[in-house]
C-alpha atoms as a PDB file:
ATOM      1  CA  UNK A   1     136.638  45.787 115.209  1.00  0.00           C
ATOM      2  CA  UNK A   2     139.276  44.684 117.341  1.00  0.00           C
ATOM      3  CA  UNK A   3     142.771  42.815 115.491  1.00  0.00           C
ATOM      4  CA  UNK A   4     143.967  39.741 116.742  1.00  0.00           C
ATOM      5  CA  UNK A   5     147.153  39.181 118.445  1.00  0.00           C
ATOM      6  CA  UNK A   6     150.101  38.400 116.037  1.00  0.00           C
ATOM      7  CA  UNK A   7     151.978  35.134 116.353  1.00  0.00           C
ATOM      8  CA  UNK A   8     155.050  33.603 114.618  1.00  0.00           C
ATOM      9  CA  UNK A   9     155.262  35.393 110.793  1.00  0.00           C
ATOM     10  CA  UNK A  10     157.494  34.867 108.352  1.00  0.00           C
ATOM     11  CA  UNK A  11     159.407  38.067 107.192  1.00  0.00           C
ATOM     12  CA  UNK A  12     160.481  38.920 103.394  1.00  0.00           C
ATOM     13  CA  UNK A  13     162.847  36.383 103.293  1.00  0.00           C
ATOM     14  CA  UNK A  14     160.385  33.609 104.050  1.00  0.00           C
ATOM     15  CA  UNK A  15     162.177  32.979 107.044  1.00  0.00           C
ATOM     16  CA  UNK A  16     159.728  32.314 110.326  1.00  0.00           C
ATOM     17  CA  UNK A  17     159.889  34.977 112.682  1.00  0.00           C
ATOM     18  CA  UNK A  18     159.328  34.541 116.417  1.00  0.00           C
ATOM     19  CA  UNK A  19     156.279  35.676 118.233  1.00  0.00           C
ATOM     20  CA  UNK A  20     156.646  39.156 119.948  1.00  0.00           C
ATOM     21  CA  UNK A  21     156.649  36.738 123.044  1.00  0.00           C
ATOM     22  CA  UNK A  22     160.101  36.290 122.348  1.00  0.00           C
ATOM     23  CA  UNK A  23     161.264  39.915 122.218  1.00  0.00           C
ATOM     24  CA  UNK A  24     160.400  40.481 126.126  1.00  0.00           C
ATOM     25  CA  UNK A  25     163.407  42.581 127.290  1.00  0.00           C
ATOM     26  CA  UNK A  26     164.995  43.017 123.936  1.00  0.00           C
ATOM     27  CA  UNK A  27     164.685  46.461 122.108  1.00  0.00           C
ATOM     28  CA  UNK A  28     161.875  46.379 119.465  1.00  0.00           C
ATOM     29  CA  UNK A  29     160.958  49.198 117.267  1.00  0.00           C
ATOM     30  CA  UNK A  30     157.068  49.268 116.706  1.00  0.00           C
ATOM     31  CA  UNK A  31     154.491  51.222 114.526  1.00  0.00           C
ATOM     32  CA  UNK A  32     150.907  52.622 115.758  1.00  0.00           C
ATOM     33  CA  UNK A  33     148.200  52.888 113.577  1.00  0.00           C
ATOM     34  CA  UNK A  34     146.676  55.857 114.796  1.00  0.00           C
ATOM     35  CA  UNK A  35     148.476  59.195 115.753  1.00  0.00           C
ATOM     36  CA  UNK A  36     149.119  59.313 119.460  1.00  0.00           C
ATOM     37  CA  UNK A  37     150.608  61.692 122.028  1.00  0.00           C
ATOM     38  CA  UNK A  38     152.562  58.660 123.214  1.00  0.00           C
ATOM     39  CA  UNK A  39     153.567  57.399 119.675  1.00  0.00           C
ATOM     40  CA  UNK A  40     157.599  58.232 119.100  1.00  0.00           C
ATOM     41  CA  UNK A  41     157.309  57.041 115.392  1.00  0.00           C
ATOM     42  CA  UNK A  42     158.856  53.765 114.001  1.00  0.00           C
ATOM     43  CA  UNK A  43     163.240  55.036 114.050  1.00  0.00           C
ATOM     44  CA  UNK A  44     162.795  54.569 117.945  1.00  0.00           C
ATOM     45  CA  UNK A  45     163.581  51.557 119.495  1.00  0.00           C
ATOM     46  CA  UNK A  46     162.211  50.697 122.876  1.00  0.00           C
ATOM     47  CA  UNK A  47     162.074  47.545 125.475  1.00  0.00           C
ATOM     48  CA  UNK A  48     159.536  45.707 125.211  1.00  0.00           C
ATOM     49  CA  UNK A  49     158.344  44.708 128.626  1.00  0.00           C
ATOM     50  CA  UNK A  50     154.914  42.409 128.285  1.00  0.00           C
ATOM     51  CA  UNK A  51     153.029  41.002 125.677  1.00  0.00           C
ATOM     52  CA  UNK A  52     149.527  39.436 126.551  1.00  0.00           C
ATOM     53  CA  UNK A  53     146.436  39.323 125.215  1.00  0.00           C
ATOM     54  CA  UNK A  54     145.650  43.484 125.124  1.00  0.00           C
ATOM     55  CA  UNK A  55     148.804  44.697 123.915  1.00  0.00           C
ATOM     56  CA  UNK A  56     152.142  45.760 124.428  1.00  0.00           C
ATOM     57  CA  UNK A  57     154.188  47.627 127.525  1.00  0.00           C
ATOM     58  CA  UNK A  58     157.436  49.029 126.410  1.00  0.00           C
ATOM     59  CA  UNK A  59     159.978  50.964 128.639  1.00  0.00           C
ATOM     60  CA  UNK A  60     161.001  54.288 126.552  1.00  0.00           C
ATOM     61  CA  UNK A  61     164.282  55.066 128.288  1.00  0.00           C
ATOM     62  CA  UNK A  62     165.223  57.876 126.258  1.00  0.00           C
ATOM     63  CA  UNK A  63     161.883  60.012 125.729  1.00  0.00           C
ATOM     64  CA  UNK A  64     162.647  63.511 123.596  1.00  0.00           C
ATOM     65  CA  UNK A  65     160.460  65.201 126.222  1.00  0.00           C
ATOM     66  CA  UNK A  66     161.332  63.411 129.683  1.00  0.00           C
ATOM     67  CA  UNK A  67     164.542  62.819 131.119  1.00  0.00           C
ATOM     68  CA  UNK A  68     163.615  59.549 132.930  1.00  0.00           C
ATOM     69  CA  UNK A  69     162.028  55.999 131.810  1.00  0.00           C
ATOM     70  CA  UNK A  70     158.220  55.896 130.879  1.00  0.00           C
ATOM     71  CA  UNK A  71     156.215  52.797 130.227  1.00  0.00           C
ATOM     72  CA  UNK A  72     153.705  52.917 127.785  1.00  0.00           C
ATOM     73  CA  UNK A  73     150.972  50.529 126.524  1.00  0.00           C
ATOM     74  CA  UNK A  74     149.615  49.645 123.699  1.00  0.00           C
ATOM     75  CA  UNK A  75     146.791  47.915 122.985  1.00  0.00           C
ATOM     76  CA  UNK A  76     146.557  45.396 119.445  1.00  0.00           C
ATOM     77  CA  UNK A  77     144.072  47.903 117.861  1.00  0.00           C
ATOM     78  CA  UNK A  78     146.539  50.582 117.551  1.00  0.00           C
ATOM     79  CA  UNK A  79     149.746  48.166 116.644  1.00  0.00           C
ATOM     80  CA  UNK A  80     150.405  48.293 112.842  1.00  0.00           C
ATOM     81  CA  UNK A  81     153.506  46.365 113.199  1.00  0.00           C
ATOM     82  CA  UNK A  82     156.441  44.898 115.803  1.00  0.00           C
ATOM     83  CA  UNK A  83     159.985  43.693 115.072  1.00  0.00           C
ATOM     84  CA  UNK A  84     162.724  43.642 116.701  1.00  0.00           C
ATOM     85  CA  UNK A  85     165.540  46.658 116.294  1.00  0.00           C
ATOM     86  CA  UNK A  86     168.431  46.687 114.500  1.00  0.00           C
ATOM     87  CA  UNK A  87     171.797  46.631 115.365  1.00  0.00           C
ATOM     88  CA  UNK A  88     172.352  50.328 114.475  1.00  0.00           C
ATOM     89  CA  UNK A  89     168.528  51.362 115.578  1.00  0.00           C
ATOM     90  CA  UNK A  90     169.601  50.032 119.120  1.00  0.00           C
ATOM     91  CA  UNK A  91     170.665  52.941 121.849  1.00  0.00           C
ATOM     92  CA  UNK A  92     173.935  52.715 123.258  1.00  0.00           C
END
Protein backbone atom coordinates (compact mmCIF):
# COMPACT_ATOMS: atom_id res chain seq x y z
CA UNK A 1 0.00 0.00 0.00
CA UNK A 2 1.34 3.19 -0.88
CA UNK A 3 1.11 6.40 2.09
CA UNK A 4 -0.15 9.55 1.14
CA UNK A 5 1.74 12.68 0.95
CA UNK A 6 1.86 14.65 4.30
CA UNK A 7 0.48 18.17 4.46
CA UNK A 8 0.33 20.89 7.18
CA UNK A 9 0.44 18.86 10.89
CA UNK A 10 0.35 20.14 13.98
CA UNK A 11 3.40 19.18 16.22
CA UNK A 12 3.26 18.38 20.17
CA UNK A 13 2.55 21.67 21.00
CA UNK A 14 -0.61 21.86 18.94
CA UNK A 15 0.94 24.37 16.98
CA UNK A 16 0.30 23.92 12.90
CA UNK A 17 3.27 22.98 11.17
CA UNK A 18 3.99 23.87 7.55
CA UNK A 19 3.87 21.44 4.72
CA UNK A 20 7.35 19.97 3.75
CA UNK A 21 6.62 22.35 0.71
CA UNK A 22 7.87 24.94 2.79
CA UNK A 23 11.22 23.44 3.83
CA UNK A 24 12.59 23.52 0.03
CA UNK A 25 16.23 24.68 0.55
CA UNK A 26 16.20 24.64 4.28
CA UNK A 27 18.01 21.73 6.17
CA UNK A 28 15.49 19.03 7.29
CA UNK A 29 16.36 15.98 9.18
CA UNK A 30 14.13 12.97 7.99
CA UNK A 31 13.46 9.27 9.03
CA UNK A 32 13.06 6.13 6.53
CA UNK A 33 11.03 3.41 7.32
CA UNK A 34 12.92 0.75 5.91
CA UNK A 35 16.78 0.20 6.22
CA UNK A 36 18.55 1.60 3.21
CA UNK A 37 22.09 1.86 1.84
CA UNK A 38 21.24 5.52 1.29
CA UNK A 39 19.54 6.09 4.74
CA UNK A 40 22.13 8.31 7.11
CA UNK A 41 19.73 7.85 10.15
CA UNK A 42 17.55 10.67 11.70
CA UNK A 43 20.89 13.05 13.71
CA UNK A 44 21.70 14.08 9.99
CA UNK A 45 20.37 16.99 8.61
CA UNK A 46 20.20 17.46 4.89
CA UNK A 47 18.65 20.07 2.15
CA UNK A 48 15.80 19.33 1.07
CA UNK A 49 15.62 20.03 -2.61
CA UNK A 50 11.91 18.92 -4.07
CA UNK A 51 8.89 17.74 -2.73
CA UNK A 52 6.13 16.44 -5.22
CA UNK A 53 3.91 13.91 -5.39
CA UNK A 54 6.63 10.68 -5.17
CA UNK A 55 8.81 11.86 -2.58
CA UNK A 56 11.60 13.74 -1.46
CA UNK A 57 15.23 14.88 -3.11
CA UNK A 58 17.64 16.03 -0.54
CA UNK A 59 21.28 17.25 -1.19
CA UNK A 60 23.62 15.31 1.49
CA UNK A 61 26.59 17.66 1.47
CA UNK A 62 28.52 16.00 4.01
CA UNK A 63 28.17 12.09 3.27
CA UNK A 64 30.48 9.84 5.91
CA UNK A 65 31.55 7.90 2.80
CA UNK A 66 31.90 10.61 -0.11
CA UNK A 67 33.68 13.70 -0.06
CA UNK A 68 31.33 15.60 -2.45
CA UNK A 69 27.37 16.40 -2.55
CA UNK A 70 24.92 13.46 -3.40
CA UNK A 71 21.24 13.80 -4.05
CA UNK A 72 19.11 11.24 -2.95
CA UNK A 73 15.37 10.44 -3.29
CA UNK A 74 12.95 9.25 -1.47
CA UNK A 75 9.86 8.11 -2.26
CA UNK A 76 6.54 8.57 0.51
CA UNK A 77 6.55 4.75 1.12
CA UNK A 78 9.81 4.75 2.78
CA UNK A 79 9.35 8.36 4.72
CA UNK A 80 8.43 7.72 8.41
CA UNK A 81 8.75 11.28 9.23
CA UNK A 82 10.13 15.04 8.02
CA UNK A 83 10.85 18.17 10.08
CA UNK A 84 12.86 20.63 9.82
CA UNK A 85 16.53 20.64 11.76
CA UNK A 86 17.45 22.22 14.62
CA UNK A 87 19.52 24.93 15.32
CA UNK A 88 22.32 22.74 16.77
CA UNK A 89 21.46 19.62 14.24
CA UNK A 90 22.29 22.20 11.39
CA UNK A 91 26.07 21.87 9.76
CA UNK A 92 28.15 24.76 9.90
Amino acid sequence: MERERPGASADQSGKTMPPPEAWVGQEVVLKTTEALSTDLGASNPVRLEDVNDRGVVVLVARHPDRGHPHRYFYPWGVVGWIRPAEEDERAS
